[in-house]
Protein backbone atom coordinates (compact mmCIF):
# COMPACT_ATOMS: atom_id res chain seq x y z
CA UNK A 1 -12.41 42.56 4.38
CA UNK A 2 -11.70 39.62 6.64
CA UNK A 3 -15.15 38.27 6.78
CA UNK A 4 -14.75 38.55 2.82
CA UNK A 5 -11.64 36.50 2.53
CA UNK A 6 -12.90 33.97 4.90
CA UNK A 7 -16.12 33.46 2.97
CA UNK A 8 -14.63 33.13 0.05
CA UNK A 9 -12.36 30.56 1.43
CA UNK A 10 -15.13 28.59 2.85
CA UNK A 11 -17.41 28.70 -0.59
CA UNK A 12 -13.95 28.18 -2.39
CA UNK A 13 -13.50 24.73 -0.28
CA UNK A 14 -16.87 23.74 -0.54
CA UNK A 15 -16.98 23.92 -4.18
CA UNK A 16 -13.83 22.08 -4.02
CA UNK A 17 -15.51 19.31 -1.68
CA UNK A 18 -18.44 19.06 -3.77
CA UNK A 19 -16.48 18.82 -7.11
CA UNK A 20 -14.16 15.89 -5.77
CA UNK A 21 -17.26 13.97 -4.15
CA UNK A 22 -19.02 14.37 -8.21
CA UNK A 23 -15.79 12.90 -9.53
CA UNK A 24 -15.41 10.33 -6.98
CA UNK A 25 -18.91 9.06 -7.72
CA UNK A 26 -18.39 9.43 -11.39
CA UNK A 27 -15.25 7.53 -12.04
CA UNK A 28 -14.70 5.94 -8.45
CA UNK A 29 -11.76 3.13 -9.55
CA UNK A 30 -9.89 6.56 -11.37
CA UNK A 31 -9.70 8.58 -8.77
CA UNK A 32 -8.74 5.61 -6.04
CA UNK A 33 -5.98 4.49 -8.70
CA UNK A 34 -5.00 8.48 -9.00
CA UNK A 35 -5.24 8.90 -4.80
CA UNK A 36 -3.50 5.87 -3.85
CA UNK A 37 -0.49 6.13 -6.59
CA UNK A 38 -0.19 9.82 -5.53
CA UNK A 39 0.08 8.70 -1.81
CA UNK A 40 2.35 5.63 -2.71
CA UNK A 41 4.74 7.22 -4.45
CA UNK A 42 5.15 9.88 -1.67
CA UNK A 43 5.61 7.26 1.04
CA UNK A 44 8.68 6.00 -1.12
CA UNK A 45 10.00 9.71 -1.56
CA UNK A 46 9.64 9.65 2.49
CA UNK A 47 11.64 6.50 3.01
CA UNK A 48 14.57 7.93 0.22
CA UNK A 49 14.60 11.37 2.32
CA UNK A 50 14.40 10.88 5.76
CA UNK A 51 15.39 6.87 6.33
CA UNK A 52 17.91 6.46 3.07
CA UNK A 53 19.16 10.59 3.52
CA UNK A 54 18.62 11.35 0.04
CA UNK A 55 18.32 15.11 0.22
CA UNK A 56 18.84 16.08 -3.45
CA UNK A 57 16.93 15.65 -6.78
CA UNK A 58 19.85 13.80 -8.26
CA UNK A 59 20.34 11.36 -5.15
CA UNK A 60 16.60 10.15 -5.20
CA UNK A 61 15.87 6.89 -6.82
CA UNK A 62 13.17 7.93 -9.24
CA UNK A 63 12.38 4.65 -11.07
CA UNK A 64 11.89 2.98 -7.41
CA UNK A 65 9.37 6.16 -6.50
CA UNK A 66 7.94 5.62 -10.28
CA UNK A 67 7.35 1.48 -9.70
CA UNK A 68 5.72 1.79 -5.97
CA UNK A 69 3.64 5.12 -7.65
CA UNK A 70 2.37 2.44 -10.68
CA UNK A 71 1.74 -0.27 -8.42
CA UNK A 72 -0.82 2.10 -5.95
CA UNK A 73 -2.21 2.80 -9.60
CA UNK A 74 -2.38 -0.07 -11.39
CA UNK A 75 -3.05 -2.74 -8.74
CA UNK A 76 -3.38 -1.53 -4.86
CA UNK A 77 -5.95 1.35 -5.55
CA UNK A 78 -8.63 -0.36 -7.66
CA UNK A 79 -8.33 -3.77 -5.72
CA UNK A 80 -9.37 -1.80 -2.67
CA UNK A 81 -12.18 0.13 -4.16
CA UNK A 82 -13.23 -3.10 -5.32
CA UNK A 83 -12.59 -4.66 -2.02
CA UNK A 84 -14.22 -2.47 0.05
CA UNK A 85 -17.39 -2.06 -1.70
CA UNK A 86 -17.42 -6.10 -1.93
CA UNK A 87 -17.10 -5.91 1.72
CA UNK A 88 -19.86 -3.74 2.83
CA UNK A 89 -22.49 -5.76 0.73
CA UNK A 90 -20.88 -9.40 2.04
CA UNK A 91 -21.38 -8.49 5.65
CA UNK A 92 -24.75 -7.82 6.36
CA UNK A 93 -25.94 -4.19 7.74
CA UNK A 94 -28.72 -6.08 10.21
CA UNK A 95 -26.55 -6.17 13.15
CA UNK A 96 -25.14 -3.77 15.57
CA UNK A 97 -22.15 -1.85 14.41
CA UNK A 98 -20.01 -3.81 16.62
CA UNK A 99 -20.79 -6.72 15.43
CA UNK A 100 -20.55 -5.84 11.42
CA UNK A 101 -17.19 -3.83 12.10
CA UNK A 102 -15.40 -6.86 14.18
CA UNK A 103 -16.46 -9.31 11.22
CA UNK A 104 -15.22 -6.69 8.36
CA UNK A 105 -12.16 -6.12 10.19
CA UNK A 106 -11.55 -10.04 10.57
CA UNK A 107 -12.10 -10.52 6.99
CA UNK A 108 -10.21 -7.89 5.73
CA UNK A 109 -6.96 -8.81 7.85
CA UNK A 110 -7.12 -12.22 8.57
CA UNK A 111 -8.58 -14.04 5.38
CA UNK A 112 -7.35 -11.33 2.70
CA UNK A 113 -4.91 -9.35 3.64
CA UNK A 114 -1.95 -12.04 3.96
CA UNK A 115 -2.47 -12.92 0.44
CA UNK A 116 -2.51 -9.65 -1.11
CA UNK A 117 0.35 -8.87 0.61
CA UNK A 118 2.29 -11.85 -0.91
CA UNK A 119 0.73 -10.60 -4.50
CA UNK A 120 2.20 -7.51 -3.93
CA UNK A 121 5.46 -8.74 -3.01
CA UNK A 122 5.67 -10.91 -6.13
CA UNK A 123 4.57 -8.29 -8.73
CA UNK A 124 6.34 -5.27 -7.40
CA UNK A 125 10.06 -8.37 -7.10
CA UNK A 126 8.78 -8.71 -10.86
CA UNK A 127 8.94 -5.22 -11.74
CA UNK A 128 12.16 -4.74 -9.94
CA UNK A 129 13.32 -7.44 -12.70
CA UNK A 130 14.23 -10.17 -9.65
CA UNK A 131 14.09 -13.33 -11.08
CA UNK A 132 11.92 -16.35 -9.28
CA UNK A 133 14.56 -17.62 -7.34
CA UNK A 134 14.91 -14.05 -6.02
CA UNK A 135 10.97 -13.46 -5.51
CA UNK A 136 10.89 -16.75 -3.45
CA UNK A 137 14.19 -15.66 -1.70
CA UNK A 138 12.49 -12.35 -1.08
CA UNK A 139 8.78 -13.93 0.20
CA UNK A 140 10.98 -16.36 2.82
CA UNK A 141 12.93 -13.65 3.88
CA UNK A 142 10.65 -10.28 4.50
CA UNK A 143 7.13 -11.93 3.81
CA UNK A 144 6.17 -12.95 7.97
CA UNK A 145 8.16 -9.49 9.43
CA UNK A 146 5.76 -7.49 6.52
CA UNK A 147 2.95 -9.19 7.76
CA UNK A 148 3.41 -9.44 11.26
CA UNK A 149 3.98 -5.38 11.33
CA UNK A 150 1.29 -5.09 9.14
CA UNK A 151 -1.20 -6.92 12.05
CA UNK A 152 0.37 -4.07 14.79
CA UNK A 153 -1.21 -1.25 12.37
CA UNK A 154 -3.99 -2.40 10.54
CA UNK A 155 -6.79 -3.97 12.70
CA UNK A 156 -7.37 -0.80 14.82
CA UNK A 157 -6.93 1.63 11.95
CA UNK A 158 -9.67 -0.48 9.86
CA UNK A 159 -11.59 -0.99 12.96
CA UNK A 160 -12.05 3.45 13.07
CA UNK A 161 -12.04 3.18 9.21
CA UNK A 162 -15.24 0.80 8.53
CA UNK A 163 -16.63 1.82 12.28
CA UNK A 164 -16.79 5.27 10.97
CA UNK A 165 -15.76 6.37 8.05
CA UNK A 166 -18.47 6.49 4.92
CA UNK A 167 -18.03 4.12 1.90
CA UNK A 168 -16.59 6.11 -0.51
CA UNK A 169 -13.80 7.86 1.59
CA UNK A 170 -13.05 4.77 3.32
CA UNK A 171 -9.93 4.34 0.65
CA UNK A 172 -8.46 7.62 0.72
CA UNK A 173 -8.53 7.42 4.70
CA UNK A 174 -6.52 4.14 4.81
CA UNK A 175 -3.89 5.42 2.02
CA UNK A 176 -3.24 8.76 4.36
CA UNK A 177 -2.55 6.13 7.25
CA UNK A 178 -0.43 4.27 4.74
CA UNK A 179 1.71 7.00 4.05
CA UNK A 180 3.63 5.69 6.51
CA UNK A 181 3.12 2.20 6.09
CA UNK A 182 4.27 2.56 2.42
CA UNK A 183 7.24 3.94 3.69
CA UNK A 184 8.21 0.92 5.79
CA UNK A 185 7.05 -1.45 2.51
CA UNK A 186 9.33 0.71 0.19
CA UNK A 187 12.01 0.51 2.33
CA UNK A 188 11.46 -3.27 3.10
CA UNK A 189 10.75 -4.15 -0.81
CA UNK A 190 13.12 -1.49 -2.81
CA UNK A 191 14.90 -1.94 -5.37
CA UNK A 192 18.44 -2.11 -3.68
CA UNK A 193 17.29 -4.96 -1.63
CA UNK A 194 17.71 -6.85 -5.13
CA UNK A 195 21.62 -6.54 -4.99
CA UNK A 196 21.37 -8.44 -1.47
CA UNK A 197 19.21 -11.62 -2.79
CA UNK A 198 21.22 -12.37 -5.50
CA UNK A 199 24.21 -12.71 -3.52
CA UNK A 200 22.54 -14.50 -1.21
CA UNK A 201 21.06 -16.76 -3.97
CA UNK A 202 24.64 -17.23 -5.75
CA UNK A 203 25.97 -18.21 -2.40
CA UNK A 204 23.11 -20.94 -2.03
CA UNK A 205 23.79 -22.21 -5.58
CA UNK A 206 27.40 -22.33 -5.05
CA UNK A 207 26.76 -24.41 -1.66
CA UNK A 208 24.94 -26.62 -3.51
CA UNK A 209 27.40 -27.16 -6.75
CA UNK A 210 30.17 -27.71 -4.03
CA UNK A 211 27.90 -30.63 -2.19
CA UNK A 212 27.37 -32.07 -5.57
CA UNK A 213 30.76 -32.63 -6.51
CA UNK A 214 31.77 -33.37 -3.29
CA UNK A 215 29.48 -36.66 -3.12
């Protein structure tokens, strides 16, 4: 009876392995978008629980969880698939894995990372409804702390990620590392931080009316 149930688990996740791999193949920039939004949007319901303390249905923010969970959709989990398979055909395979890994990793972090990070700011501030005074406000303010926490993580986890992991799963792997990393994002980027720039931004206008009419 045992042996039963445990082969029947095994052929039931194999079939299950199989059938994802099919549908990853078959509509690859679907399935990142649906993988990455999924994975987003949980990272944001992980900052509202455990960092913010919202422990009930009513308390969570579920527009903020809705725009981080359409951003992984819409923008972070196609650009990716697109990236990485751009990646592995720029850097070329006729070299020792050392070698091809160190220059992947140096071109993902160093030359495109900081300015998809900055695109990201902008477009999620956008959603949020900040205006551009606020998205500048926001980029001066959080942009170098986002990216220089960003350069702690990423390097070695893309290092084991294009060192080792196969093309197509290479996605999926950095999003369950970003679970986290989302978290810190969401809670860097959310909504509420909007309330906090425009004061700030009212205060610098007003400084600058009251130098005006003081010369």
């Amino acid at each position: 009876m045992i042996r039963l149930v445990g082969r029947n688990i095994l052929n039931l996740s194999r079939t299950t392995k199989n059938n994802y791999v099919k549908a990853l193949d078959k509509h690859p920039y679907i399935m990142e978008a649906i993988q990455v939004s999924t994975l987003m949007g949980a990272g944001d319901l992980l900052t509202q629980t455990i960092i913010d303390k919202r422990r009930t249905f009513k308390e969570i923010n579920w527009i903020r969880t809705a725009q981080f969970t359409g951003m992984g959709f819409f923008f972070v989990g196609p650009l990716l698939r697109y990236w990485f398979i751009k990646l592995d055909k720029i850097v070329s395979k006729n070299q020792s894995v050392l070698k091809r890994t160190t220059k992947k990793v140096f071109l993902d972090q160093i030359i495109v990372d900081p300015p998809f990070l900055a695109v990201f700011t902008v477009i999620l501030s956008a959603v949020q409804g900040m205006n551009t005074a606020q998205i500048k406000d926001r980029l001066s303010n959080d942009f170098i702390d986002v990216l220089k926490t960003n350069l702690m993580i990423w390097p070695a986890a893309q290092f084991i990620n294009f060192a080792l992991i196969p093309l197509r799963y290479q996605v999926i792997f950095v999003e369950f590392i970003a679970i986290f990393w989302n978290a810190y994002l969401s809670n860097v980027l959310n909504a509420e931080n909007i309330v906090d720039i425009k004061i700030k931004s009212d205060i610098l206008s007003t400084n600058e009316s009251e130098k005006k009419n003081i010369s």
